[in-house]
N, C-alpha and C. Protein backbone atom coordinates (compact mmCIF):
# COMPACT_ATOMS: atom_id res chain seq x y z
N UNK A 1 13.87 -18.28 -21.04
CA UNK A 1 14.07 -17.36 -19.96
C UNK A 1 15.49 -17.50 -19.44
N UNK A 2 15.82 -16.22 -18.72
CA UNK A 2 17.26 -16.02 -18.50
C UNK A 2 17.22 -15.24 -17.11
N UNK A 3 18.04 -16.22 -16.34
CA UNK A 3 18.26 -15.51 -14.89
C UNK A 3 18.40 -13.95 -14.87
N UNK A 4 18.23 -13.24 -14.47
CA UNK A 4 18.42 -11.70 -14.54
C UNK A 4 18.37 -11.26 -13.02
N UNK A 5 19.33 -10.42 -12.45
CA UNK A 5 19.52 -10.02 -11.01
C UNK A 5 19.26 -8.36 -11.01
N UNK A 6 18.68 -8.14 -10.08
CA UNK A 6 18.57 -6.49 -9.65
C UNK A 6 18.68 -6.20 -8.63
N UNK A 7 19.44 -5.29 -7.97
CA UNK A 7 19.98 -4.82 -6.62
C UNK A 7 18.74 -3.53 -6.48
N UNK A 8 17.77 -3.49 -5.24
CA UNK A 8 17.16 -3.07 -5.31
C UNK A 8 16.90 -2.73 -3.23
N UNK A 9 15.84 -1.92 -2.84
CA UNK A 9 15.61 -1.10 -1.73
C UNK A 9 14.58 -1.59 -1.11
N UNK A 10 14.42 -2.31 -0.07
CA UNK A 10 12.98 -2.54 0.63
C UNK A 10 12.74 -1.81 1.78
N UNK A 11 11.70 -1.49 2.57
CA UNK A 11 11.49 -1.24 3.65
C UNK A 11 12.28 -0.06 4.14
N UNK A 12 12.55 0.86 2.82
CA UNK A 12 13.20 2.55 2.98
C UNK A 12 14.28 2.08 2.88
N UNK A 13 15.23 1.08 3.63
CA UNK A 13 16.42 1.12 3.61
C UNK A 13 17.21 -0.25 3.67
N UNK A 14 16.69 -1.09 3.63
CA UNK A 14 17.39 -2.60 3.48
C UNK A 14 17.58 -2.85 1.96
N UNK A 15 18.52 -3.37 1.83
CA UNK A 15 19.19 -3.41 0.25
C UNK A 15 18.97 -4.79 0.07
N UNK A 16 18.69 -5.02 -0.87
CA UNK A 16 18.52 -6.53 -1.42
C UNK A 16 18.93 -7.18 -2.99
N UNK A 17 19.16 -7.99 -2.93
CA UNK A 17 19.31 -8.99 -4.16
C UNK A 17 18.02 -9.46 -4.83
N UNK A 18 17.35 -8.89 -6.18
CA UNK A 18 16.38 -10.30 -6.37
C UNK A 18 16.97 -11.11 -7.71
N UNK A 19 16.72 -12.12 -7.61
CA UNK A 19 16.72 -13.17 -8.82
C UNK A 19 15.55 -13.47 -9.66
N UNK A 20 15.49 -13.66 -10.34
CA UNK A 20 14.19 -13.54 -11.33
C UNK A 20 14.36 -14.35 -12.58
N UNK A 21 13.30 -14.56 -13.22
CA UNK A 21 13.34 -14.99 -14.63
C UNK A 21 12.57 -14.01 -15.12
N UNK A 22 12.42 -13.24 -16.51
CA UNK A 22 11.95 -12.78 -17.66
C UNK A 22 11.35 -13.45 -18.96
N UNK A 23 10.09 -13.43 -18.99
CA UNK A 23 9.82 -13.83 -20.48
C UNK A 23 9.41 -12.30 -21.01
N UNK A 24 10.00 -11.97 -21.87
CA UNK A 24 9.21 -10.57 -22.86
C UNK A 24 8.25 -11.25 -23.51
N UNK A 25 7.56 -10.36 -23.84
CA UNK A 25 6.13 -9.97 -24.54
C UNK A 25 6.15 -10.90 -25.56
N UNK A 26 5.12 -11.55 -26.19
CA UNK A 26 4.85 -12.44 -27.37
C UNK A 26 3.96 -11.71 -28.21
N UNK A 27 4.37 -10.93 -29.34
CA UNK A 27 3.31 -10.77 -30.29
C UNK A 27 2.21 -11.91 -30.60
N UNK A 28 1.18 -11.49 -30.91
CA UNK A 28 -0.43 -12.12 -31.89
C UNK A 28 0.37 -12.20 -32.69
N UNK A 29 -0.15 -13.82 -32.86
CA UNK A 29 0.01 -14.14 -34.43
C UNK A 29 -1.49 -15.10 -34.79
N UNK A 30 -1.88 -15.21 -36.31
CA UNK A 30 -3.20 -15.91 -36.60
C UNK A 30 -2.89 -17.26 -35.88
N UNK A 31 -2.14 -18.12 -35.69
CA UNK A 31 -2.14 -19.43 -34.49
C UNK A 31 -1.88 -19.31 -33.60
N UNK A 32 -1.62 -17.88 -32.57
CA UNK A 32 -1.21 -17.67 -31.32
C UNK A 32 -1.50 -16.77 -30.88
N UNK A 33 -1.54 -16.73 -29.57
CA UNK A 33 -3.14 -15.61 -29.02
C UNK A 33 -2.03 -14.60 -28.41
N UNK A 34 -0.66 -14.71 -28.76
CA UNK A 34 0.11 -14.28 -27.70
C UNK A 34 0.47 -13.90 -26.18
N UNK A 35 1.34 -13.60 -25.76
CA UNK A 35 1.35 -13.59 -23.84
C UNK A 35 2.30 -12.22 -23.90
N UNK A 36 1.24 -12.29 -22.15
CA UNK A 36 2.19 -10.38 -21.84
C UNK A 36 3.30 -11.03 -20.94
N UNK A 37 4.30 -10.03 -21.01
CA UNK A 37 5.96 -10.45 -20.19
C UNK A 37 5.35 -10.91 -18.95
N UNK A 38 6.32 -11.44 -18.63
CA UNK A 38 6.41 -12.37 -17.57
C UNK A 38 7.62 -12.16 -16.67
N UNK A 39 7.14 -12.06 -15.21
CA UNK A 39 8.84 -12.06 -13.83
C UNK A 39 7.88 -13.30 -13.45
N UNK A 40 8.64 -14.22 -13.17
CA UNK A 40 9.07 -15.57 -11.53
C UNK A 40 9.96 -15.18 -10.94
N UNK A 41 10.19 -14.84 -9.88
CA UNK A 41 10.51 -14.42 -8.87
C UNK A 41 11.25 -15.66 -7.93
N UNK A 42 12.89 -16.02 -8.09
CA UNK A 42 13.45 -17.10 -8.13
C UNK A 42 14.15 -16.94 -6.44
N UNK A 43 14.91 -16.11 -5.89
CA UNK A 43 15.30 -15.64 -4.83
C UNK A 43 15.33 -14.24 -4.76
N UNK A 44 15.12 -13.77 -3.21
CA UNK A 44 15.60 -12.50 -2.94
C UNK A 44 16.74 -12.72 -1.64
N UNK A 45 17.49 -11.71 -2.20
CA UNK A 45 18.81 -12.03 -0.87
C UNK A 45 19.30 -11.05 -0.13
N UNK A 46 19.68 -11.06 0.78
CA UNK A 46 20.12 -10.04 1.99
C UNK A 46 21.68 -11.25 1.97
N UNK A 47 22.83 -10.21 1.28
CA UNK A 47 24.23 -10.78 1.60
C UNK A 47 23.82 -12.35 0.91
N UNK A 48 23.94 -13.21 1.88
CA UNK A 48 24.06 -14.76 1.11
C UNK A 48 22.71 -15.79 1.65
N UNK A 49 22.11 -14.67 2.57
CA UNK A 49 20.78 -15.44 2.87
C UNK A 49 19.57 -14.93 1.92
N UNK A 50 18.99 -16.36 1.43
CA UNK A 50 17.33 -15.94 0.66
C UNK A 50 16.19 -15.99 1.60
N UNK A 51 15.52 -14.76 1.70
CA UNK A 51 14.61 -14.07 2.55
C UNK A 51 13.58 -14.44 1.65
N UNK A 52 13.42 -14.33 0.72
CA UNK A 52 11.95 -14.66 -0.03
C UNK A 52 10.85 -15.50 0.83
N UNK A 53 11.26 -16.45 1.31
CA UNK A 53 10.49 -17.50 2.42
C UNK A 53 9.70 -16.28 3.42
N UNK A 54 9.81 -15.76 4.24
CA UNK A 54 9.25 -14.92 4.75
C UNK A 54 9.00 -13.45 4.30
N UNK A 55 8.92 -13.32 3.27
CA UNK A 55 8.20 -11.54 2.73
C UNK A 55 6.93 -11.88 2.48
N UNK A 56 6.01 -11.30 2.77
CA UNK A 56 4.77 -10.92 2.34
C UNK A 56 4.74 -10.81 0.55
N UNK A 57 3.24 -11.54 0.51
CA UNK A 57 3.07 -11.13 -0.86
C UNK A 57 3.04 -10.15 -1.27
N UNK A 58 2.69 -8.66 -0.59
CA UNK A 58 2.84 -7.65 -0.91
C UNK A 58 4.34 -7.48 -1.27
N UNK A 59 5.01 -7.52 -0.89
CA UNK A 59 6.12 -7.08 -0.85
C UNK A 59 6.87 -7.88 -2.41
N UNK A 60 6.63 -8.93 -2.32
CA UNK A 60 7.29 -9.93 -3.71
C UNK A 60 6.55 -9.49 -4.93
N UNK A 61 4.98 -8.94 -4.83
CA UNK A 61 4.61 -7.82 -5.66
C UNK A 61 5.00 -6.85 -5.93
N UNK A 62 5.54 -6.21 -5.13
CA UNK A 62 6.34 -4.62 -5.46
C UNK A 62 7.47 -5.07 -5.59
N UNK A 63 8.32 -6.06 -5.48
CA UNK A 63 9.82 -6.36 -5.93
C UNK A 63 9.82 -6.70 -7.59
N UNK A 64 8.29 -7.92 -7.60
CA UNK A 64 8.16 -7.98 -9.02
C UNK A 64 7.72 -7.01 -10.07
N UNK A 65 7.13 -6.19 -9.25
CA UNK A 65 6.77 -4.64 -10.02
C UNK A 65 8.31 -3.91 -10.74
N UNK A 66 9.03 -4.11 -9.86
CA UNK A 66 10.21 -3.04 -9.89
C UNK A 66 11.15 -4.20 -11.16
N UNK A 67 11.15 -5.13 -10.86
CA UNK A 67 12.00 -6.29 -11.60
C UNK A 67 11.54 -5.73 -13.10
N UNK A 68 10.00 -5.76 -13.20
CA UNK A 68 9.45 -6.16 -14.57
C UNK A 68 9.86 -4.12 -15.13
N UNK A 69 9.73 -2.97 -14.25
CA UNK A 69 10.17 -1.95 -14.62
C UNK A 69 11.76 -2.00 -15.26
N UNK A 70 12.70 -2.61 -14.62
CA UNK A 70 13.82 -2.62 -15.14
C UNK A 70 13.76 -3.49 -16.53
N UNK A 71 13.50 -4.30 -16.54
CA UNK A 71 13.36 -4.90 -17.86
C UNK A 71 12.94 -4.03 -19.12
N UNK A 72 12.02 -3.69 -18.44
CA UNK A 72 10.83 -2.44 -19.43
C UNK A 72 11.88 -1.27 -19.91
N UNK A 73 12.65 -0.81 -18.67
CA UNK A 73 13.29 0.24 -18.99
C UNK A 73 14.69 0.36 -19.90
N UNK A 74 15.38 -1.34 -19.83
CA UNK A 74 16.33 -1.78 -20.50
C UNK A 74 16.00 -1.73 -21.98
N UNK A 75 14.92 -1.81 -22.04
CA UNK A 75 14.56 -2.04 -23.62
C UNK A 75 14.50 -1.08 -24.77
């Protein structure tokens, strides 16, 4: 996995930083049951402060929603 950053929109209009890790998708193989992609969710930032500590899980859900879309969409 590889740090990956996305500048992204919360709450209509607050702009944010998230940090993340990515694992892509693992094909089946006959010794491996394979795994679906993967975001960890490393910081989110406003300027040079990490806010992650106080967001709602909702919210680190829809950031990781949007994280794992960009990935998806890079591909």
């Amino acid at each position: 996995m590889s740090e990956q950053k996305l500048s992204t929109i919360i709450y209509g209009d607050l702009s944010v930083t998230v940090h993340f890790d990515y694992q892509p998708e693992e094909p089946q193989t006959p010794t491996y049951p394979g795994s679906a992609p993967l975001i960890e969710m490393n910081a989110v930032y406003i300027g040079i402060e990490d806010i992650m500590p106080i967001l709602s899980q909702k919210i680190l859900g829809e950031l990781a929603d949007k994280c794992m879309e960009s990935m998806v969409n890079d591909q």
